[in-house]
Protein backbone atom coordinates (compact mmCIF):
# COMPACT_ATOMS: atom_id res chain seq x y z
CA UNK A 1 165.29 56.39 -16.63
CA UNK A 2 162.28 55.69 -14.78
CA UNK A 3 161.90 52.93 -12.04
CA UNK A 4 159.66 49.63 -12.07
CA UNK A 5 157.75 51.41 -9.02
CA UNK A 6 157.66 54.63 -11.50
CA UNK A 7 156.22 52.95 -14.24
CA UNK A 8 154.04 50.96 -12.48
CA UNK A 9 152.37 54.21 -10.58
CA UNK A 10 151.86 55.87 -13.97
CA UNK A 11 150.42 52.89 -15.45
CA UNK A 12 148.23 52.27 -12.02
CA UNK A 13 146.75 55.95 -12.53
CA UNK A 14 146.20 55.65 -16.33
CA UNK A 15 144.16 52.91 -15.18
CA UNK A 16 142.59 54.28 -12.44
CA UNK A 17 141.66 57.81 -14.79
CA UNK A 18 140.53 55.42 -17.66
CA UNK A 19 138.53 53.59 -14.96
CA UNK A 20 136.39 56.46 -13.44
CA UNK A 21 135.56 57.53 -16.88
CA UNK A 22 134.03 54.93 -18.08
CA UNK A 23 132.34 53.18 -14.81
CA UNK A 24 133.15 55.65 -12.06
CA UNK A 25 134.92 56.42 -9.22
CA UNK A 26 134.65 53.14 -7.30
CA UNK A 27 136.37 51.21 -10.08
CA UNK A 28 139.20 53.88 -10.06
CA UNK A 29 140.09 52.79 -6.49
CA UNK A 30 141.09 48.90 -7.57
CA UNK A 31 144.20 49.72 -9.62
CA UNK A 32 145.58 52.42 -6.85
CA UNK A 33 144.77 50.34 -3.97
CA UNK A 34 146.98 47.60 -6.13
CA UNK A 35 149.47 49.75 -6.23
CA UNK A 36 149.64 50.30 -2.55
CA UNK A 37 149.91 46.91 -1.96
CA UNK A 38 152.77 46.43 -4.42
CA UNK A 39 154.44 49.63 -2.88
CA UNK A 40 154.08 47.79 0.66
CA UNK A 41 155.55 44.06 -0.37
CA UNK A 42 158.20 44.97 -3.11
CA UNK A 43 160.62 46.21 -0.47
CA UNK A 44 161.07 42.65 1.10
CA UNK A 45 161.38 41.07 -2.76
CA UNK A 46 165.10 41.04 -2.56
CA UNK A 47 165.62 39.85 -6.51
CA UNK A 48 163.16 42.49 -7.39
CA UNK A 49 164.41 46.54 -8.11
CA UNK A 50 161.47 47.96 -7.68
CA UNK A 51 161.91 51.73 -6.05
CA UNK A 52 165.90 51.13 -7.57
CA UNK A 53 167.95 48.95 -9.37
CA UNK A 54 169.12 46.54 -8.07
CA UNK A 55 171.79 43.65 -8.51
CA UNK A 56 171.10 40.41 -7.94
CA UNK A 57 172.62 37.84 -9.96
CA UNK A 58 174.72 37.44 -12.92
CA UNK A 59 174.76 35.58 -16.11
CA UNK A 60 172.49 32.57 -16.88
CA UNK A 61 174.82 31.93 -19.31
CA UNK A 62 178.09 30.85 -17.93
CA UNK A 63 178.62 28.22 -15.12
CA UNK A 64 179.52 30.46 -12.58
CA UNK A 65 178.42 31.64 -9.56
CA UNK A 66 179.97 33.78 -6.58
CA UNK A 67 180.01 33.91 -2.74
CA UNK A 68 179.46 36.98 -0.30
CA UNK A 69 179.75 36.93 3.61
CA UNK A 70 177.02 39.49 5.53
CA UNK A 71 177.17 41.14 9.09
CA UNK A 72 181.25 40.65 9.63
CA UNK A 73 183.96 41.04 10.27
CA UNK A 74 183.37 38.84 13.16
CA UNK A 75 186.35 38.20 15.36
CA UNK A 76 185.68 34.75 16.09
CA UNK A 77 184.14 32.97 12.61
CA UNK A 78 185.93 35.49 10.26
CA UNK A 79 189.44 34.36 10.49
CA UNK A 80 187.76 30.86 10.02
CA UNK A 81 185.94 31.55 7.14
CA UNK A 82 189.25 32.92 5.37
CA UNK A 83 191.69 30.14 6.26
CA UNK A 84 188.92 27.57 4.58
CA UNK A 85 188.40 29.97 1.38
CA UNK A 86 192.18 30.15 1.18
CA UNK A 87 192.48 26.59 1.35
CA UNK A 88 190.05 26.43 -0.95
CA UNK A 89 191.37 28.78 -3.04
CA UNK A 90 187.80 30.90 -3.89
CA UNK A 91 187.11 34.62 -3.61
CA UNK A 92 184.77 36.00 -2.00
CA UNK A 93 183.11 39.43 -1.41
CA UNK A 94 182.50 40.29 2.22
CA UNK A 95 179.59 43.29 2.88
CA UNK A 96 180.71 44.30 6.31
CA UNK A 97 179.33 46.25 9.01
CA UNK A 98 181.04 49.68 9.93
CA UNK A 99 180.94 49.15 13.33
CA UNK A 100 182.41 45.47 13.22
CA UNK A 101 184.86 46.97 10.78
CA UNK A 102 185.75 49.29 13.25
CA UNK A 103 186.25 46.95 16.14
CA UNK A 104 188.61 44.73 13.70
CA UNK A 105 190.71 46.64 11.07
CA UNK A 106 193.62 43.56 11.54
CA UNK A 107 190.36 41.55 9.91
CA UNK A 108 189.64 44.28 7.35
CA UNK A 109 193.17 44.17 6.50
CA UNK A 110 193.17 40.46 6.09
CA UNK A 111 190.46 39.87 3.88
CA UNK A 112 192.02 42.69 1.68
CA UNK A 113 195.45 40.89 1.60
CA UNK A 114 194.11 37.48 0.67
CA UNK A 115 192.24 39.16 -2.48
CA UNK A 116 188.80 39.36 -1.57
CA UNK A 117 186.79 42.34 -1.61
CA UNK A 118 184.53 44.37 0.37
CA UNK A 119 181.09 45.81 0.30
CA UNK A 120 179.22 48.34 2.68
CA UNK A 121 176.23 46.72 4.64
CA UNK A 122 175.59 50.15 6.48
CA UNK A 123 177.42 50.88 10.06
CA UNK A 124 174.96 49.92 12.93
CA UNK A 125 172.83 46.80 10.87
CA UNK A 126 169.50 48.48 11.98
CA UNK A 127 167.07 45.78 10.95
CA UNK A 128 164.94 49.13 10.88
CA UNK A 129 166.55 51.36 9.03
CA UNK A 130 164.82 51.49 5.99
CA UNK A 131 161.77 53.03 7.59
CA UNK A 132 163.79 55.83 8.90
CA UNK A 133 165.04 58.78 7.28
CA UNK A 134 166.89 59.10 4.08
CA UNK A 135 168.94 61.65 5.83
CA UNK A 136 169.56 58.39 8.42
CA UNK A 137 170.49 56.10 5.96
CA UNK A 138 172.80 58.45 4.22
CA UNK A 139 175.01 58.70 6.99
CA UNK A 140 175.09 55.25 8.19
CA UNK A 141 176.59 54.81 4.71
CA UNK A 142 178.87 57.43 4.59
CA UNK A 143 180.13 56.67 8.71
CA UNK A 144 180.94 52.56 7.17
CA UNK A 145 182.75 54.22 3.95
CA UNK A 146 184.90 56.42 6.29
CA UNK A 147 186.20 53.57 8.75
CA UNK A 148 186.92 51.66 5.79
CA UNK A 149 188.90 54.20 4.32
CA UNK A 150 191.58 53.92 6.86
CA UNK A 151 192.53 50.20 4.94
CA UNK A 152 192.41 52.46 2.27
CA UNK A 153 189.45 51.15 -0.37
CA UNK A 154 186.31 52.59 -1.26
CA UNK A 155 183.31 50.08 -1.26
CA UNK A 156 181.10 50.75 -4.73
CA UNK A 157 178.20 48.52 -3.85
CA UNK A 158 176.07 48.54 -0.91
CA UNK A 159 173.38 45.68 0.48
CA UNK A 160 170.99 46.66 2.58
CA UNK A 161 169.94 45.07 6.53
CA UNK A 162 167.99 41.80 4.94
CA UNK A 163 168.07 43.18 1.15
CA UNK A 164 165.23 45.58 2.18
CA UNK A 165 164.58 48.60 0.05
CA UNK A 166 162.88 51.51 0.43
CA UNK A 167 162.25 54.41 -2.12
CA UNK A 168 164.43 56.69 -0.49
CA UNK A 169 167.82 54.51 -1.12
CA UNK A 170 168.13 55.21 -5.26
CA UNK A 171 168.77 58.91 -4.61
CA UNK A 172 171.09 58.36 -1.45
CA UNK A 173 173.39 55.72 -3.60
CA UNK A 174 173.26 57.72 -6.67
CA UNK A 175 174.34 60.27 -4.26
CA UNK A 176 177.28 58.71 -2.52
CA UNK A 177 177.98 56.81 -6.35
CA UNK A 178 177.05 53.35 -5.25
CA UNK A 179 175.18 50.08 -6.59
CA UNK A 180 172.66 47.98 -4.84
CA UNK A 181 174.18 44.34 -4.89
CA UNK A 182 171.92 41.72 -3.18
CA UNK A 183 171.57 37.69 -3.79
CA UNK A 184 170.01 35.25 -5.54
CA UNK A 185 170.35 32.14 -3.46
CA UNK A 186 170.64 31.81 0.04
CA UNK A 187 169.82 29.51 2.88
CA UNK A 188 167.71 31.24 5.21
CA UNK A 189 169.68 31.24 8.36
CA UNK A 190 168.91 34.04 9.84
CA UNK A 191 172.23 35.80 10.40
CA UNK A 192 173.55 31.92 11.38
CA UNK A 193 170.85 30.96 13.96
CA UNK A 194 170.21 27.90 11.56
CA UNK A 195 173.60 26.53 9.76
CA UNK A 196 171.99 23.47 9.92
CA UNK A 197 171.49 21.72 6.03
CA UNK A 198 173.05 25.54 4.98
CA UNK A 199 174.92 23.65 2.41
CA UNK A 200 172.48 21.32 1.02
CA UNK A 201 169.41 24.46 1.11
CA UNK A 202 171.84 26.28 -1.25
CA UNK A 203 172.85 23.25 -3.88
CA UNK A 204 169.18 22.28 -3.81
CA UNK A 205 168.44 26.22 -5.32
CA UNK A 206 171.87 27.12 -6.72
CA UNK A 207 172.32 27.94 -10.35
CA UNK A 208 174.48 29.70 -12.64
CA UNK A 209 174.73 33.13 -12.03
CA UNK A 210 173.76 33.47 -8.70
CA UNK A 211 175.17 35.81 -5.98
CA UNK A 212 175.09 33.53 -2.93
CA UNK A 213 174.30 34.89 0.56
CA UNK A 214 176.00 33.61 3.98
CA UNK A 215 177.25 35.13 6.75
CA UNK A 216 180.38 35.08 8.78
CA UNK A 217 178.94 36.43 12.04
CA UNK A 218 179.59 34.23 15.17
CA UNK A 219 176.53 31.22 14.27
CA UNK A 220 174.19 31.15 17.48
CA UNK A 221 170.59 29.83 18.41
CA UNK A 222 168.02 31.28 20.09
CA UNK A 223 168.18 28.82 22.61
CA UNK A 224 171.56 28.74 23.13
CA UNK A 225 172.96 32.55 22.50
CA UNK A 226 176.59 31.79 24.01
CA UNK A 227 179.54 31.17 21.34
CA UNK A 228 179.54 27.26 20.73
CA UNK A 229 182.44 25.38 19.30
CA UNK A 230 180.08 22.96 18.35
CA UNK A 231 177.88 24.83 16.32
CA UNK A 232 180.93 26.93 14.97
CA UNK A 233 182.55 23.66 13.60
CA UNK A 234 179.18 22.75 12.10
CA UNK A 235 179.37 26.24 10.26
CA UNK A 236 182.41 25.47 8.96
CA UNK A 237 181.67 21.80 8.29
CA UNK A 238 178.31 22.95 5.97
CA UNK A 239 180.88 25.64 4.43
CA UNK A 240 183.35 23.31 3.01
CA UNK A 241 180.52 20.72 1.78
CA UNK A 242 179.07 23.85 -0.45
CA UNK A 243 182.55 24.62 -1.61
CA UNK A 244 182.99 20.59 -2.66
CA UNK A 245 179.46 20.58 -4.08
CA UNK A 246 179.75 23.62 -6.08
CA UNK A 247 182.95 21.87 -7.48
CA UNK A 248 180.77 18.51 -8.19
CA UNK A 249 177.95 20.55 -10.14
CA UNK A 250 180.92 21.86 -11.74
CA UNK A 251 180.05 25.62 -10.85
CA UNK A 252 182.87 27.87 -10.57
CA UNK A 253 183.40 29.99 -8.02
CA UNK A 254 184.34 33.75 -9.37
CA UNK A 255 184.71 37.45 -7.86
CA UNK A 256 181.94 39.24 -7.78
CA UNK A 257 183.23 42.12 -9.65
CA UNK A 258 183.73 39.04 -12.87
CA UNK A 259 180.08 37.79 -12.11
CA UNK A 260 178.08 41.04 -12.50
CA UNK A 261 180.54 43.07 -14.72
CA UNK A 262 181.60 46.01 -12.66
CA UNK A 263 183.67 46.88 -9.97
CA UNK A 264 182.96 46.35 -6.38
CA UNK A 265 185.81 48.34 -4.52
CA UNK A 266 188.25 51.37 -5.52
CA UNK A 267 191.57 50.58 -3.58
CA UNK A 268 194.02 53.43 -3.17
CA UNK A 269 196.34 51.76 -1.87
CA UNK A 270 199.26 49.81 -3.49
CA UNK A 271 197.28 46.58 -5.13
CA UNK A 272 197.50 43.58 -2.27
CA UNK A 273 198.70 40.37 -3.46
CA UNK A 274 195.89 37.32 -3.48
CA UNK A 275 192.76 36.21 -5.02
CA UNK A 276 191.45 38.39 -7.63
């Protein structure tokens, strides 16, 4: 099946041939250049599969929605994050880092134990990555599947540094048999430099079906780049008011696996007892 960036090349040089027939060869130019342009945005359109498919919300249909943690596990907000979600009672999918999985296997191990699942969000975060090497990407894929091995799972879905694409990542996950999962709604907080309002940004935009984007790396600002209990219990404070006001607009909270129909881990190990 051919991609949207496939299809829209082809249909760019049908264009572009039907164009220098009939008024010449500078006309021709308008639809390729377009397609240049396209080529250079659609990577940074994170709801949009252009060079791939991509996931990036569920159904309209049903009143449900579902929440996944980026850039963990993170040894000081992580353990956090899980006591509220168990309190809470809510799953939650958690695309980790291979190298922060690495450093914290206990936290690995936790999340798997209280029923949540996990995602690979490549090994180093390179906010450049996808303009290196396919080759590059491959095995910062393959180096976060192995650590995680050791808990014994499997990720199936991968989200890349920001939800940036590139057209080299559809063969490299058909490759390693993986799916592109990225979000719908999120708050813009830059890896938690701004939790402030994190709660009401996302019930201002939330709706059914969306895959909702946070993070549960230490929160930070650029002024102040030091671990803050302050701005840690502000994290946590805007965390529980999205929980309660998902629960007002009556929005159920579901695994991710349930929201887009198909699974987001293989566990070999004997099934751990929790959320599902």
């Amino acid at each position: 099946m051919l991609t949207t960036g496939e299809k829209t090349g082809i249909v760019a040089f049908v264009l572009a041939s039907a164009l220098f027939v009939l008024w010449g060869p500078v006309w021709s130019l308008f639809p390729l250049a377009g397609f240049i342009l396209v080529c250079v945005a659609a990577p940074f359109l994170t709801a949009f599969g252009f060079f791939l498919p991509v996931i990036c919300r569920g159904s309209r249909s049903i009143r449900c929605v579902s929440l996944t943690f980026d850039d963990g596990p993170d040894r000081t907000t992580t353990p956090l994050v899980l006591t509220l979600l168990e309190t809470y009672q809510v799953p939650a999918t958690f695309f980790v880092t291979g190298k922060n999985a690495h450093r914290n296997p206990d936290l690995i191990a936790r999340i798997l134990d209280q029923g949540h699942t996990i995602g690979n969000h490549t090994y180093s975060h390179d906010p450049l990555i996808m303009l290196k090497s396919g080759q590059r990407l491959k095995e910062e894929i393959i180096k976060t599947q192995t650590v995680l091995a050791a808990n014994g799972i499997r990720p199936l879905v991968f989200r890349p540094p920001a939800g940036i694409t590139n057209p080299k990542l559809g063969s490299v996950l058909t490759e390693l048999g993986l799916s592109a999962v990225n979000f719908s709604c999120r708050a813009m907080d830059k890896g938690n430099r701004r939790i402030s309002g994190i709660a009401s940004k996302i019930l201002h935009r939330v709706k059914p079906g969306d895959i909702i984007l946070l993070h549960d790396s230490t929160p930070w600002t650029e002024n102040h780049e030091t671990p803050d209990n302050t701005l840690l219990a502000s994290f946590l404070t805007e965390l529980e008011r999205l929980l309660n006001g998902l629960k007002t607009r009556k929005l159920s909270i579901v695994p991710l696996s349930e929201l887009i129909g198909q699974a987001v881990m293989e566990q070999s190990l004997p099934e751990r007892q929790g959320l599902r």
